[in-house]
C-alpha atoms as a PDB file:
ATOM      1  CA  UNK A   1      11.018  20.296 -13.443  1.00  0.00           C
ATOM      2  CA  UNK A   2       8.027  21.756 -11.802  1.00  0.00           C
ATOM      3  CA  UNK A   3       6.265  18.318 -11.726  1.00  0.00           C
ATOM      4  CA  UNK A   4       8.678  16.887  -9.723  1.00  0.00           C
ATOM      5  CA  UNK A   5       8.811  19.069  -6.268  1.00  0.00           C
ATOM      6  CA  UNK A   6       4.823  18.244  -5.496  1.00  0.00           C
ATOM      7  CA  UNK A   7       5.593  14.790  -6.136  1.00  0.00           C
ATOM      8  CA  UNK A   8       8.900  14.321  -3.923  1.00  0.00           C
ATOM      9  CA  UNK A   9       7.050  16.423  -1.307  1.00  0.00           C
ATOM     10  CA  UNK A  10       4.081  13.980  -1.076  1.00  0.00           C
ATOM     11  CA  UNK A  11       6.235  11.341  -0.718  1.00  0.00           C
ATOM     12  CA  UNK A  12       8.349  12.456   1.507  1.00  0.00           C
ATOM     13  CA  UNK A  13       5.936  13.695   3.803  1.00  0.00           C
ATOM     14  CA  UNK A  14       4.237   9.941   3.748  1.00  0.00           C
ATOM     15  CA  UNK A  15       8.054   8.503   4.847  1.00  0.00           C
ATOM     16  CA  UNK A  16       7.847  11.603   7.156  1.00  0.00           C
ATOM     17  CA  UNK A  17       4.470  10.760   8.909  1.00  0.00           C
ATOM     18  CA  UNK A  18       5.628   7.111   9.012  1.00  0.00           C
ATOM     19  CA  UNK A  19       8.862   7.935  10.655  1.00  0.00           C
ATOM     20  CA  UNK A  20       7.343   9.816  13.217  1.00  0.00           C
ATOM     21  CA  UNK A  21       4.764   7.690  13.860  1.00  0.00           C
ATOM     22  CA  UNK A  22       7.257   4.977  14.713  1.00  0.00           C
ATOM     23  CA  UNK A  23       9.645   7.105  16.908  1.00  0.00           C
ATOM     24  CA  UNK A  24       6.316   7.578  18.774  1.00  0.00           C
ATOM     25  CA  UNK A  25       4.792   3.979  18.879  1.00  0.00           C
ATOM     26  CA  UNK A  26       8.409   2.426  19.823  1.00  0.00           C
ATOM     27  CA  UNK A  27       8.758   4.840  23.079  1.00  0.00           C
ATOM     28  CA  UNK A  28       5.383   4.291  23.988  1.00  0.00           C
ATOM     29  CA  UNK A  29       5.952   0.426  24.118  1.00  0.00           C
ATOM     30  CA  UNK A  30       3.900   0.060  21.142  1.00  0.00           C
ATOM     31  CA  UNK A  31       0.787   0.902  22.276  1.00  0.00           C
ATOM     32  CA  UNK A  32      -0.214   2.812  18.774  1.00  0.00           C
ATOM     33  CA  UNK A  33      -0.543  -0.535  17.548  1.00  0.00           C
ATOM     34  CA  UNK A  34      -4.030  -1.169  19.455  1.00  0.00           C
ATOM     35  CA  UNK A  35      -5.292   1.093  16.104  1.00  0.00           C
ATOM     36  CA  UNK A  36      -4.694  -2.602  13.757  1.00  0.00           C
ATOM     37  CA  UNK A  37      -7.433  -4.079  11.988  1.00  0.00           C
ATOM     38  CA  UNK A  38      -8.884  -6.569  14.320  1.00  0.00           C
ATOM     39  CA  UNK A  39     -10.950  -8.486  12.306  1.00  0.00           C
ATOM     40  CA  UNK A  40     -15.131  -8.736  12.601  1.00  0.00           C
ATOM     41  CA  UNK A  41     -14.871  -6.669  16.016  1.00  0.00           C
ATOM     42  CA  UNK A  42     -16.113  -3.329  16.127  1.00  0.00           C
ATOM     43  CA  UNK A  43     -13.382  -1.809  18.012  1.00  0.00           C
ATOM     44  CA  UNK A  44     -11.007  -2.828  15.102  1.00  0.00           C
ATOM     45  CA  UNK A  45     -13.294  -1.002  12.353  1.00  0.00           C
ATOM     46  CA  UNK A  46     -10.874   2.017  12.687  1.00  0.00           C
ATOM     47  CA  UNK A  47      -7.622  -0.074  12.134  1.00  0.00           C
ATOM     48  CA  UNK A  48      -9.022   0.026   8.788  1.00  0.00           C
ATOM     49  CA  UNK A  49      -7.451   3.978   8.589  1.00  0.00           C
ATOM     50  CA  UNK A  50      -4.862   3.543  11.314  1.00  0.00           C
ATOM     51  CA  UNK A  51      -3.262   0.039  10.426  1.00  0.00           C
ATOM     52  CA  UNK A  52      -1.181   1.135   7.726  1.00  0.00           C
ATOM     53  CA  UNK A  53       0.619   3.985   8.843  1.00  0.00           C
ATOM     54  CA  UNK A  54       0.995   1.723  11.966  1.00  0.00           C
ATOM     55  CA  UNK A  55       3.873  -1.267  12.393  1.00  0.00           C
ATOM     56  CA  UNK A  56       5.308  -3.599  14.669  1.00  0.00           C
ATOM     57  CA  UNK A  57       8.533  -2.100  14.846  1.00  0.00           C
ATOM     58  CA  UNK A  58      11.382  -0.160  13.085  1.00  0.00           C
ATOM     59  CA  UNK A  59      12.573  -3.477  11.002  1.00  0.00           C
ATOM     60  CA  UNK A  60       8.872  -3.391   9.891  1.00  0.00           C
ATOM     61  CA  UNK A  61       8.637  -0.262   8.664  1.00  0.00           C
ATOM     62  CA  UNK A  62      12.275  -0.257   7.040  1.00  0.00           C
ATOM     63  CA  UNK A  63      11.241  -3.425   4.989  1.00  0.00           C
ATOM     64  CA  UNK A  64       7.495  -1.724   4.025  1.00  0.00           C
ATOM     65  CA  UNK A  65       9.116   1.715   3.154  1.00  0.00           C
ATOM     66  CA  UNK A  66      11.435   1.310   0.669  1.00  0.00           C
ATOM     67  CA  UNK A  67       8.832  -0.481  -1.852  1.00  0.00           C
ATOM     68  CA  UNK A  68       6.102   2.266  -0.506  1.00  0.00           C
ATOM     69  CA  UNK A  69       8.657   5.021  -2.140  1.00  0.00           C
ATOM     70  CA  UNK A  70       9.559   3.548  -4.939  1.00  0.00           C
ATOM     71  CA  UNK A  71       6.389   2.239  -6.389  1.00  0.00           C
ATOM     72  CA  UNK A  72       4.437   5.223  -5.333  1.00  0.00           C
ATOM     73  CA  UNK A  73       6.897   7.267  -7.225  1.00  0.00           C
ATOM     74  CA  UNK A  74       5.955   5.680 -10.328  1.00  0.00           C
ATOM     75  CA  UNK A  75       2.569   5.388  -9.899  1.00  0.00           C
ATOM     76  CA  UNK A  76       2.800   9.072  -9.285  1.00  0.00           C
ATOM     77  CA  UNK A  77       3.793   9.182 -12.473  1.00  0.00           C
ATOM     78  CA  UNK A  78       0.758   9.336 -13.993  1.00  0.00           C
ATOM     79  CA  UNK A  79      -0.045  12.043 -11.363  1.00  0.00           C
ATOM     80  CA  UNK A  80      -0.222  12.802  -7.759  1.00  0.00           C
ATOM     81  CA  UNK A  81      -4.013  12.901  -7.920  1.00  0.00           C
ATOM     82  CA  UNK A  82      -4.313   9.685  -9.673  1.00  0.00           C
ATOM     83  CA  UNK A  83      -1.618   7.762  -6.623  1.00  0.00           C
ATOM     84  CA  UNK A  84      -4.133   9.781  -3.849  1.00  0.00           C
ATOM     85  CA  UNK A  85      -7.335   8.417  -5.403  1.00  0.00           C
ATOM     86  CA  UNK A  86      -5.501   4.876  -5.905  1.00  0.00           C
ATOM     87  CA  UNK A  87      -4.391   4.744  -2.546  1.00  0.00           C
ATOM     88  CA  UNK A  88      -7.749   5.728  -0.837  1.00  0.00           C
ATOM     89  CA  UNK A  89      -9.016   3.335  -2.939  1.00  0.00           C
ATOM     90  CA  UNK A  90      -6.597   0.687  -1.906  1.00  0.00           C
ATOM     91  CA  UNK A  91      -5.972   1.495   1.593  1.00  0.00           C
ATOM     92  CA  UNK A  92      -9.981   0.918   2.481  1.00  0.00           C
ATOM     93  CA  UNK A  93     -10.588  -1.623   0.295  1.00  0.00           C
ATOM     94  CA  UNK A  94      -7.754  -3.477   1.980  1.00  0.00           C
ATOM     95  CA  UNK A  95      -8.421  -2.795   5.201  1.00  0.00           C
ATOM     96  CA  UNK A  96     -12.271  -3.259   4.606  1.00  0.00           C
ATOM     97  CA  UNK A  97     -11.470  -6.947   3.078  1.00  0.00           C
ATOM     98  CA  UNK A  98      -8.953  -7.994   5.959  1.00  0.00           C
ATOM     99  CA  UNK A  99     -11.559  -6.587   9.053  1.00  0.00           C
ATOM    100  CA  UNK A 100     -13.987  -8.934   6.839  1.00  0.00           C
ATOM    101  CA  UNK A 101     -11.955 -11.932   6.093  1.00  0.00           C
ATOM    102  CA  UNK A 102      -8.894 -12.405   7.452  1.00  0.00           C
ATOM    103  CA  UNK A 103      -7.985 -14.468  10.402  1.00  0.00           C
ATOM    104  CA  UNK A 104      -8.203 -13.408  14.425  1.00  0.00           C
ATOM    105  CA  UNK A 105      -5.256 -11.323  15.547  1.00  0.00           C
ATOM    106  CA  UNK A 106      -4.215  -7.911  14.848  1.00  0.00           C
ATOM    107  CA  UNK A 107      -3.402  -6.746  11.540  1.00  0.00           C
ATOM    108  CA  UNK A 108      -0.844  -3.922  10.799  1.00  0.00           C
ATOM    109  CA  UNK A 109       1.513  -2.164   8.298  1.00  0.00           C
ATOM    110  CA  UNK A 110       1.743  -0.681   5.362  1.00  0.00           C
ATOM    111  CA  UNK A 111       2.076  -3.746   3.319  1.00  0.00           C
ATOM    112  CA  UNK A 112      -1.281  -3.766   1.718  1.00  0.00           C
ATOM    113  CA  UNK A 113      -0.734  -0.369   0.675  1.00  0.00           C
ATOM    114  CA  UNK A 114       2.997  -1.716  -1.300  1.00  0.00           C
ATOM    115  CA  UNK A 115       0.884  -4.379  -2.853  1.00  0.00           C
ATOM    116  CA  UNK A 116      -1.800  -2.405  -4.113  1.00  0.00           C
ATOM    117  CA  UNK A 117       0.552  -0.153  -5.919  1.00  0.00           C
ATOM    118  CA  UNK A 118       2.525  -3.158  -7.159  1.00  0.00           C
ATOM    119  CA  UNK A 119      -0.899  -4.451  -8.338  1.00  0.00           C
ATOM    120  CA  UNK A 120      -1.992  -1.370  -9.530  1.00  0.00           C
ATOM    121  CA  UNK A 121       1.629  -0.675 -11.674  1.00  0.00           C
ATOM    122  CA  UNK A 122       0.728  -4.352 -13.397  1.00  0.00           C
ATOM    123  CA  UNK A 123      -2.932  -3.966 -13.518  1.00  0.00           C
ATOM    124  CA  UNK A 124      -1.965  -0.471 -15.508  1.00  0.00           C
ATOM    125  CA  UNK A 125      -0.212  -2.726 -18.125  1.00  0.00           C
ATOM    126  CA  UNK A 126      -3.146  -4.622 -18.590  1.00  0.00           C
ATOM    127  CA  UNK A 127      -6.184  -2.194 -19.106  1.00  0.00           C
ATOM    128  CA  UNK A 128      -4.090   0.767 -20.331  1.00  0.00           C
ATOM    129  CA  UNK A 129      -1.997  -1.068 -22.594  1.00  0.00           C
ATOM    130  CA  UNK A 130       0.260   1.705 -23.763  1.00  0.00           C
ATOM    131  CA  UNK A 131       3.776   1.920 -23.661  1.00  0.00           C
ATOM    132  CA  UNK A 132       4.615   3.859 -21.065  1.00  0.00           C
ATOM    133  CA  UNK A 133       2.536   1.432 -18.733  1.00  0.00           C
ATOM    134  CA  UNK A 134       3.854  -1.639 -20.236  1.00  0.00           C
ATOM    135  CA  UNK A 135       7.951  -0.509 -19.407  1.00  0.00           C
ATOM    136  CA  UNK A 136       6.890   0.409 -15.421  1.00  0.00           C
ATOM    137  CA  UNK A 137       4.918  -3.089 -15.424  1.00  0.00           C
ATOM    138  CA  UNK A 138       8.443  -4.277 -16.875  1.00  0.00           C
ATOM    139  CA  UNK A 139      10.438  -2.477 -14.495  1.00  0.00           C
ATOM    140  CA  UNK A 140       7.819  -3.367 -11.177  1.00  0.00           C
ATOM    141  CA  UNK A 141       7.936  -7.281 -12.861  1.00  0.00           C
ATOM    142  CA  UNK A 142      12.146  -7.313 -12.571  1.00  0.00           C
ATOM    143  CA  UNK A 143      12.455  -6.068  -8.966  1.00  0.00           C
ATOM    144  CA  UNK A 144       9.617  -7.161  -7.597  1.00  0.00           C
ATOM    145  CA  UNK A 145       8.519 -10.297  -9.129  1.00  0.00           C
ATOM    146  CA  UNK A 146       8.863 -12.822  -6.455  1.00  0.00           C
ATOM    147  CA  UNK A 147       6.416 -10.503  -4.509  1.00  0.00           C
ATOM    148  CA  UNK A 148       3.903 -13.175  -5.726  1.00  0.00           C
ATOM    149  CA  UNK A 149       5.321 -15.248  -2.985  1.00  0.00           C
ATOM    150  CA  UNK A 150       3.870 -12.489  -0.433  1.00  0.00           C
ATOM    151  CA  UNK A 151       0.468 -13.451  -1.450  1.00  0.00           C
ATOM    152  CA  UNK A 152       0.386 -16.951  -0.556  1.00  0.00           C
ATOM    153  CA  UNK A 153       0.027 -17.988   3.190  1.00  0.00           C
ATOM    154  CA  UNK A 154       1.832 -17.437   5.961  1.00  0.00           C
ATOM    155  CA  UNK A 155       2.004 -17.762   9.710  1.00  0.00           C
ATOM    156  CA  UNK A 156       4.228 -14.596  10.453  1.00  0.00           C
ATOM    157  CA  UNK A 157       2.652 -11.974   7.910  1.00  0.00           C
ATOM    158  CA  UNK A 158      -0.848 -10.729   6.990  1.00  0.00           C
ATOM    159  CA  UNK A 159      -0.737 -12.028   3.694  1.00  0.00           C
ATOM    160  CA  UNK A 160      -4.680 -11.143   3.869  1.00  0.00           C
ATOM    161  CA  UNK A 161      -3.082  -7.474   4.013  1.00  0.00           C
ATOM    162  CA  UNK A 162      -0.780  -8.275   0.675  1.00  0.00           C
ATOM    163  CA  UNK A 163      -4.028 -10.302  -0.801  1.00  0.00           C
ATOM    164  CA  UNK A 164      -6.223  -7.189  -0.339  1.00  0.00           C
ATOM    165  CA  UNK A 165      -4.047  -4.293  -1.273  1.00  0.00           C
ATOM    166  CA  UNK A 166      -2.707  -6.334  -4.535  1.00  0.00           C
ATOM    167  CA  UNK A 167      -6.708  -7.473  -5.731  1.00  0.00           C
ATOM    168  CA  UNK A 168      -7.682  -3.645  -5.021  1.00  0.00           C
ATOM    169  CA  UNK A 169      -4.554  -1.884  -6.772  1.00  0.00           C
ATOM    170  CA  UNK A 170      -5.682  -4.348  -9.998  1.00  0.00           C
ATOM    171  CA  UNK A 171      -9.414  -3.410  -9.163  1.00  0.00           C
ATOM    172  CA  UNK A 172      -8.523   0.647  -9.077  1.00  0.00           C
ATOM    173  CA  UNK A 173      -6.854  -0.065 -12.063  1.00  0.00           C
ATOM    174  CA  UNK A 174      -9.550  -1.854 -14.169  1.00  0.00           C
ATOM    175  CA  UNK A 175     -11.783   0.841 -13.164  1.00  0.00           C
ATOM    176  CA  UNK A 176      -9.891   3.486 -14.000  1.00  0.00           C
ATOM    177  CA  UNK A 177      -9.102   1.548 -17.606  1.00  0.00           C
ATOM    178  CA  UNK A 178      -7.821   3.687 -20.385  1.00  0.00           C
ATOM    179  CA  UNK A 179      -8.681   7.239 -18.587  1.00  0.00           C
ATOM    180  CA  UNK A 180      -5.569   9.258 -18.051  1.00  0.00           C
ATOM    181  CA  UNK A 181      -5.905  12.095 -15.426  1.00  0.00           C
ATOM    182  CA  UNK A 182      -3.229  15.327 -15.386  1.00  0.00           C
END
């Protein structure tokens, strides 16, 4: 049982962070959120770190955090180092791709982060191909399936965010291929 304190402690201090971050952002009316990705302005290039532990308010959070948990608990699987490395990995790329490409307006949430892990749990599947992989593809694939749907577009989300973090969870993953870490 020793593997599983670092791993509930990681995660709980990201829900932690999060939570705190929020309690802060609401009382100051929100004004955290000038950290977003603002896309092809210099002054949003930071958003690129910021925006994801950032959202627009608590029913924002409570929708991203439950997912964020849940699949970074079994990517953690693997191991703690391997979900830090993936989500570096993902939460630049992402935020690199969406201050490159995505539409004007302000760009937020941990969202991109959830859909790089979901794409990185079914891009596992793929290029590690062993069993272990294949049943947590299975499992990500029955109860969160119609996440698809989050990648097409949409006027009320940054589905540039769910675009990005989804094609750089399956990038980390076919980089990573068959190599297993502690």
């Amino acid at each position: 049982m020793a593997w599983l304190a670092p791993r509930l402690c990681l995660l709980a201090g990201i829900a932690a962070l999060m939570l705190a971050l929020q309690s802060v952002n609401s009382v100051s009316g929100y004004d955290l959120n000038a950290w977003g990705v603002l896309p092809r302005h210099a002054g949003g290039l930071p958003g690129i770190l910021f925006a994801p532990w950032l959202h627009a308010g608590w029913w924002h959070l409570l929708n991203n955090l439950p997912g964020l948990l849940l699949l970074g608990w079994l990517a953690m699987l693997d191991s703690p180092r391997r979900f830090l490395g993936a989500s570096a990995f993902i939460l630049l790329g992402s935020g690199l791709l969406v201050w490159l490409l995505a539409r004007p307006g302000l760009h937020l949430g941990s969202s991109g982060w959830v859909f790089g892990l979901w794409g990185l749990l079914l891009g596992r599947a793929w290029f590690q191909r062993s069993l272990d992989s294949l049943l947590i593809a299975a499992l990500v694939l029955m109860y969160y399936g119609s996440w698809w749907l989050g990648l097409l577009p949409s006027q009320d989300i940054s589905f540039e965010y769910h675009l990005a973090g989804a094609f750089c969870g399956v990038l980390y993953a076919a980089v990573t291929g068959n190599s297993r870490s502690d």
